[in-house]
N, C-alpha and C. Protein backbone atom coordinates (compact mmCIF):
# COMPACT_ATOMS: atom_id res chain seq x y z
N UNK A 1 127.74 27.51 -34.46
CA UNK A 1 126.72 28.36 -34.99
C UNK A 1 127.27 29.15 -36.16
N UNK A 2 126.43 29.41 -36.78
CA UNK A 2 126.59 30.18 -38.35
C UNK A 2 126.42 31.66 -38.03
N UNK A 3 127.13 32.68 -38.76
CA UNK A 3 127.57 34.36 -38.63
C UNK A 3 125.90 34.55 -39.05
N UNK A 4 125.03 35.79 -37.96
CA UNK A 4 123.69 35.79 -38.44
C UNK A 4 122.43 34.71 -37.83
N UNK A 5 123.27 33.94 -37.26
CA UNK A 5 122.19 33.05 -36.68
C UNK A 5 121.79 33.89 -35.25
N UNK A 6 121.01 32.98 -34.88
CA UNK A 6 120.59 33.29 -33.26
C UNK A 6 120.72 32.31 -32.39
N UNK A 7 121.29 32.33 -31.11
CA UNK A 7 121.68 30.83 -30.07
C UNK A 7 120.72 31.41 -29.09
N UNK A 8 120.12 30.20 -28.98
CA UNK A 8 119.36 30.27 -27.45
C UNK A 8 120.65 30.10 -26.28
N UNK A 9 121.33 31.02 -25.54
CA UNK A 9 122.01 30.51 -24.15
C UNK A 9 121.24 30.47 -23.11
N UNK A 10 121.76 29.22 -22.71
CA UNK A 10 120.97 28.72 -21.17
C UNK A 10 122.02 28.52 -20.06
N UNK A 11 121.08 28.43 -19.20
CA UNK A 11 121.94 28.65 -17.43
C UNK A 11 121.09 27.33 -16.95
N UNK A 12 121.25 26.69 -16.08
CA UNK A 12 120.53 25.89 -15.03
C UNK A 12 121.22 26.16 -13.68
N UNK A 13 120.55 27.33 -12.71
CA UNK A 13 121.57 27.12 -11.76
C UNK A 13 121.32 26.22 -10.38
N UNK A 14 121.99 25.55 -9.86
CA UNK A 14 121.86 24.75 -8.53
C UNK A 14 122.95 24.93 -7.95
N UNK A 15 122.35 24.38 -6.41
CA UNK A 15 123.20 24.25 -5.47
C UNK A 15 124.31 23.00 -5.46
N UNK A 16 125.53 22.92 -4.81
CA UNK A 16 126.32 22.04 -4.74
C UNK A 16 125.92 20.87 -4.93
N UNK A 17 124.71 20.27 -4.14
CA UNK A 17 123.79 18.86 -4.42
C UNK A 17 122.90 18.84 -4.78
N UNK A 18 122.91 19.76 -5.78
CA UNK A 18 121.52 19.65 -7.13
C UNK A 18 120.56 20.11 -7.17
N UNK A 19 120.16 21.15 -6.11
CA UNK A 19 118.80 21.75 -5.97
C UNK A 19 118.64 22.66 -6.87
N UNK A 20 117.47 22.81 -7.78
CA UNK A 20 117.65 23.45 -8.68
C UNK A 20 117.04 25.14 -7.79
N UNK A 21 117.68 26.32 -7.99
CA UNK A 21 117.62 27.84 -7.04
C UNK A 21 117.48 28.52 -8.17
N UNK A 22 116.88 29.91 -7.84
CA UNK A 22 116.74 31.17 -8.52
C UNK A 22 117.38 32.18 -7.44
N UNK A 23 118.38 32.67 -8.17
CA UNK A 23 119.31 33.74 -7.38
C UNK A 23 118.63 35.23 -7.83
N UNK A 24 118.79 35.94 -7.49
CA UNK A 24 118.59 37.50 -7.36
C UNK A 24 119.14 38.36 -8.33
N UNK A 25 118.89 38.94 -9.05
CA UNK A 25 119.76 39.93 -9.58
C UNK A 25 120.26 39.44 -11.20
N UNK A 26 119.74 38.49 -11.86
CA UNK A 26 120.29 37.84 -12.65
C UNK A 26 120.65 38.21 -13.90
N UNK A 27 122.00 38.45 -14.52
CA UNK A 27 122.93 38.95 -15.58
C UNK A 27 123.42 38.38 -16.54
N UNK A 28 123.19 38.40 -17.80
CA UNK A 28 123.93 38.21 -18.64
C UNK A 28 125.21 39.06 -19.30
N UNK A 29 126.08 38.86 -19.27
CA UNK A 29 127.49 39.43 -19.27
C UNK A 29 127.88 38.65 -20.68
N UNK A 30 128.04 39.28 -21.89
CA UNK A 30 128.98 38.78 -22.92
C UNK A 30 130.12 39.36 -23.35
N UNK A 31 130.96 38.79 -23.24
CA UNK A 31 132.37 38.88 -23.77
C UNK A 31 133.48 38.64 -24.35
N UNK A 32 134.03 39.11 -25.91
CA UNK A 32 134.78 38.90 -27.16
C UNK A 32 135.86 37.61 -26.11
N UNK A 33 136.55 37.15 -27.36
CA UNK A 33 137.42 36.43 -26.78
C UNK A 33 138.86 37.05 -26.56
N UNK A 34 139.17 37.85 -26.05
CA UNK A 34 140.05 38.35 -25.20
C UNK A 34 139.48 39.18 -23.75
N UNK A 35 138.61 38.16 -23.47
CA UNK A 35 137.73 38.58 -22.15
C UNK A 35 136.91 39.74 -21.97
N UNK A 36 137.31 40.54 -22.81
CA UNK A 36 136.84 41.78 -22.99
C UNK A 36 135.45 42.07 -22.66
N UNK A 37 134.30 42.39 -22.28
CA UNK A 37 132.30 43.09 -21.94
C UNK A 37 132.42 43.84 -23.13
N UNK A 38 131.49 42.99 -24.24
CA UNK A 38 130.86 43.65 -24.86
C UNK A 38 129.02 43.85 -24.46
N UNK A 39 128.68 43.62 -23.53
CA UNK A 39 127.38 44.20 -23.25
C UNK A 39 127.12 42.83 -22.00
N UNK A 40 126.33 43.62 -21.12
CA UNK A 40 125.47 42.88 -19.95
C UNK A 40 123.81 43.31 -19.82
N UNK A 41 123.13 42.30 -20.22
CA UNK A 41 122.01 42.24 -20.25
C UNK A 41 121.64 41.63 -18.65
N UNK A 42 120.23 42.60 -18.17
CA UNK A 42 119.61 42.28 -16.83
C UNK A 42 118.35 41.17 -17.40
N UNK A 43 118.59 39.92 -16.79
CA UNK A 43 117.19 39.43 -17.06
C UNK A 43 116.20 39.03 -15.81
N UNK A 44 115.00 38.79 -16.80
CA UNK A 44 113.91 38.93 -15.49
C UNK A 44 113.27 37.95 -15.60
N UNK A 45 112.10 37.45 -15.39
CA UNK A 45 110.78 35.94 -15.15
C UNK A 45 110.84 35.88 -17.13
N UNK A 46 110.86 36.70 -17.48
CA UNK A 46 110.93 36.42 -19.15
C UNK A 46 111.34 35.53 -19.86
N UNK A 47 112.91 35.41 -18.80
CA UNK A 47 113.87 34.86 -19.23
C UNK A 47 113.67 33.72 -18.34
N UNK A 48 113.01 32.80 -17.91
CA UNK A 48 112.99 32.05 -17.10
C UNK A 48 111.97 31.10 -17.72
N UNK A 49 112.52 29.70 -17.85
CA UNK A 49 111.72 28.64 -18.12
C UNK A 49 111.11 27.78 -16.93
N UNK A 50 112.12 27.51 -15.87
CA UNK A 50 111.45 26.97 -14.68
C UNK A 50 112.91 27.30 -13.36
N UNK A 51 112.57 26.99 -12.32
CA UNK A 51 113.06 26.98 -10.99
C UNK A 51 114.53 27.00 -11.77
N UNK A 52 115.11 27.74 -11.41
CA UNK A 52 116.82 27.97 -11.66
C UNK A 52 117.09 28.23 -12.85
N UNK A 53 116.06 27.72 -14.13
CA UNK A 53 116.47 27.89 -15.64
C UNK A 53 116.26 29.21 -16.31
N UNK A 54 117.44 29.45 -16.97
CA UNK A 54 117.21 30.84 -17.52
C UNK A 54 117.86 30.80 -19.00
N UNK A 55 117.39 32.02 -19.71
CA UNK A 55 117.83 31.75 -20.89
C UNK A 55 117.74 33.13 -20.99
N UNK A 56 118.82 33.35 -22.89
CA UNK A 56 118.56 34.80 -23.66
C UNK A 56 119.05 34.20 -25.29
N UNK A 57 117.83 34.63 -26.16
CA UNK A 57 118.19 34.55 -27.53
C UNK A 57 119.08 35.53 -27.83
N UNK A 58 120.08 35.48 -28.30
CA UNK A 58 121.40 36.01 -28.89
C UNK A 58 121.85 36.28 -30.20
N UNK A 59 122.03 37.44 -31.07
CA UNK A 59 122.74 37.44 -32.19
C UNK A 59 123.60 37.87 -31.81
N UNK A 60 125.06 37.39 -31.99
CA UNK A 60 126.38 37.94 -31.96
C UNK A 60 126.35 39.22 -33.18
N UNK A 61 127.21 40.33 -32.98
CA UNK A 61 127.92 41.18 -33.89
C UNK A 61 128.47 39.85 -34.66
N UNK A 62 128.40 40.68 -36.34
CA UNK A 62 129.11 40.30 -37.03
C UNK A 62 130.69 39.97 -36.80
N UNK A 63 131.25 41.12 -36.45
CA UNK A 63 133.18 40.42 -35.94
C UNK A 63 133.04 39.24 -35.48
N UNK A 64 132.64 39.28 -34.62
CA UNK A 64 133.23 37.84 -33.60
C UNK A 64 133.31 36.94 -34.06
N UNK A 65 134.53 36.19 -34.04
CA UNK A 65 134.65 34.39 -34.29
C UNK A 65 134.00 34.13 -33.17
N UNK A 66 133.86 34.16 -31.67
CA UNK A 66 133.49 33.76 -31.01
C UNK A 66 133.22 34.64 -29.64
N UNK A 67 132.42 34.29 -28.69
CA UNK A 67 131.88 35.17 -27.75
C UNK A 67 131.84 33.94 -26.66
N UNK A 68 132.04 34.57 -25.35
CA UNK A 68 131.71 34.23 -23.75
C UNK A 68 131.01 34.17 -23.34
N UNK A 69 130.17 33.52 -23.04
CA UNK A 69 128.67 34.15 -22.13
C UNK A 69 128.56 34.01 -20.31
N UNK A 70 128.03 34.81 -19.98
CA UNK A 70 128.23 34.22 -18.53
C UNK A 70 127.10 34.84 -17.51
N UNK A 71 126.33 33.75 -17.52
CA UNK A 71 124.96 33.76 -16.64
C UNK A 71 125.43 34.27 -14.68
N UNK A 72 125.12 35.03 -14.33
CA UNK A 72 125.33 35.13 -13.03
C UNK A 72 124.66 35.92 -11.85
N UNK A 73 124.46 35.84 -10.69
CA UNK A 73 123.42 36.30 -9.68
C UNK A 73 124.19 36.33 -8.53
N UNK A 74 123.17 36.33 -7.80
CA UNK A 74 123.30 35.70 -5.89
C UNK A 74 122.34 35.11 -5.50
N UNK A 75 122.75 33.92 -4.98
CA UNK A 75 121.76 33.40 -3.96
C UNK A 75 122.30 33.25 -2.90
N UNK A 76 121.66 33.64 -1.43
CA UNK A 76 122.29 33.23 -0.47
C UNK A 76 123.30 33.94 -0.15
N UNK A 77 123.09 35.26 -0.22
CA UNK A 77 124.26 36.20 -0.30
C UNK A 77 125.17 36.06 -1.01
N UNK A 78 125.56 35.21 -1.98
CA UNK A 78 126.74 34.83 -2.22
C UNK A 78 126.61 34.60 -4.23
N UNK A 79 127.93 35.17 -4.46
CA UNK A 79 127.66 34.77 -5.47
C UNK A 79 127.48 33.44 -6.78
N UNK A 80 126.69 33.41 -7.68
CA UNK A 80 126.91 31.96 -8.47
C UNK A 80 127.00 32.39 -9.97
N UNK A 81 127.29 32.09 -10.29
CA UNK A 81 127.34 31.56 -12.26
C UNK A 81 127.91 30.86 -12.97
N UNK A 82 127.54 30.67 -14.32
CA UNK A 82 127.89 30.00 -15.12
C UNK A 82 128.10 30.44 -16.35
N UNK A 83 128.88 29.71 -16.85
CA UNK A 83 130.11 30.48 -17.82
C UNK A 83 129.56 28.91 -19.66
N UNK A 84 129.67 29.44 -20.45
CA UNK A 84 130.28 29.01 -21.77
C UNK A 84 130.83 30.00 -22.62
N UNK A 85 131.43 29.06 -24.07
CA UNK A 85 131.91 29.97 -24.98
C UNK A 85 130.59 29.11 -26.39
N UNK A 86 131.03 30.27 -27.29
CA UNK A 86 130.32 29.66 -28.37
C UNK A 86 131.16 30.25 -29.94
N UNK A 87 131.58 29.44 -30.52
CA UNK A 87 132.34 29.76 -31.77
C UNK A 87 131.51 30.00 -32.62
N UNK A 88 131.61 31.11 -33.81
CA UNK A 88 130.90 31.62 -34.44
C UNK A 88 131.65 31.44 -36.52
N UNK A 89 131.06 30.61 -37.11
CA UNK A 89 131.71 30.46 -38.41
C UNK A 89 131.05 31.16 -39.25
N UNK A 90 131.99 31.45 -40.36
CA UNK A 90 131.20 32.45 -41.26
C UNK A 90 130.98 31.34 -42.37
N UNK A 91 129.10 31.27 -42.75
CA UNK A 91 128.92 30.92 -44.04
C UNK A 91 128.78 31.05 -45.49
């Protein structure tokens, strides 16, 4: 992605054998690349395209070469998420 753009990040979350679930509580957590929280966004049905799918349109801060993202909840008492990175070039 290009410095200034916007990324759609997505989650699909399921169970071990593929059921697609909606967990509880669901977070977006981003963070510089030295692991660091630069902000956690709560999302809600907004952010939801279907059964387990979730999303958040994103502009990174200008600094970042690159950012963490990391979708995460509970289902089932227990916790789940999912993690990418996304490199950020300046044009």
């Amino acid at each position: 992605m290009l410095q200034g753009d916007t990324v759609r990040l997505k989650c699909h979350f399921k169970t071990f054998d593929g059921k697609s679930v909606d967990p509880v509580d669901v977070k977006l957590t981003i963070y510089n690349s030295k692991k660091e929280q630069i902000e956690q966004i709560p999302l809600s049905d907004t952010n939801k395209e279907n059964v387990g799918v979730y999303f958040y349109n994103y502009v990174p801060a200008s600094e970042l070469n690159e950012f963490i993202f990391e979708f995460a909840g509970s289902y089932n008492s227990k916790p789940i998420l999912s993690r990418g990175r996304v490199e950020v070039k300046f044009n």
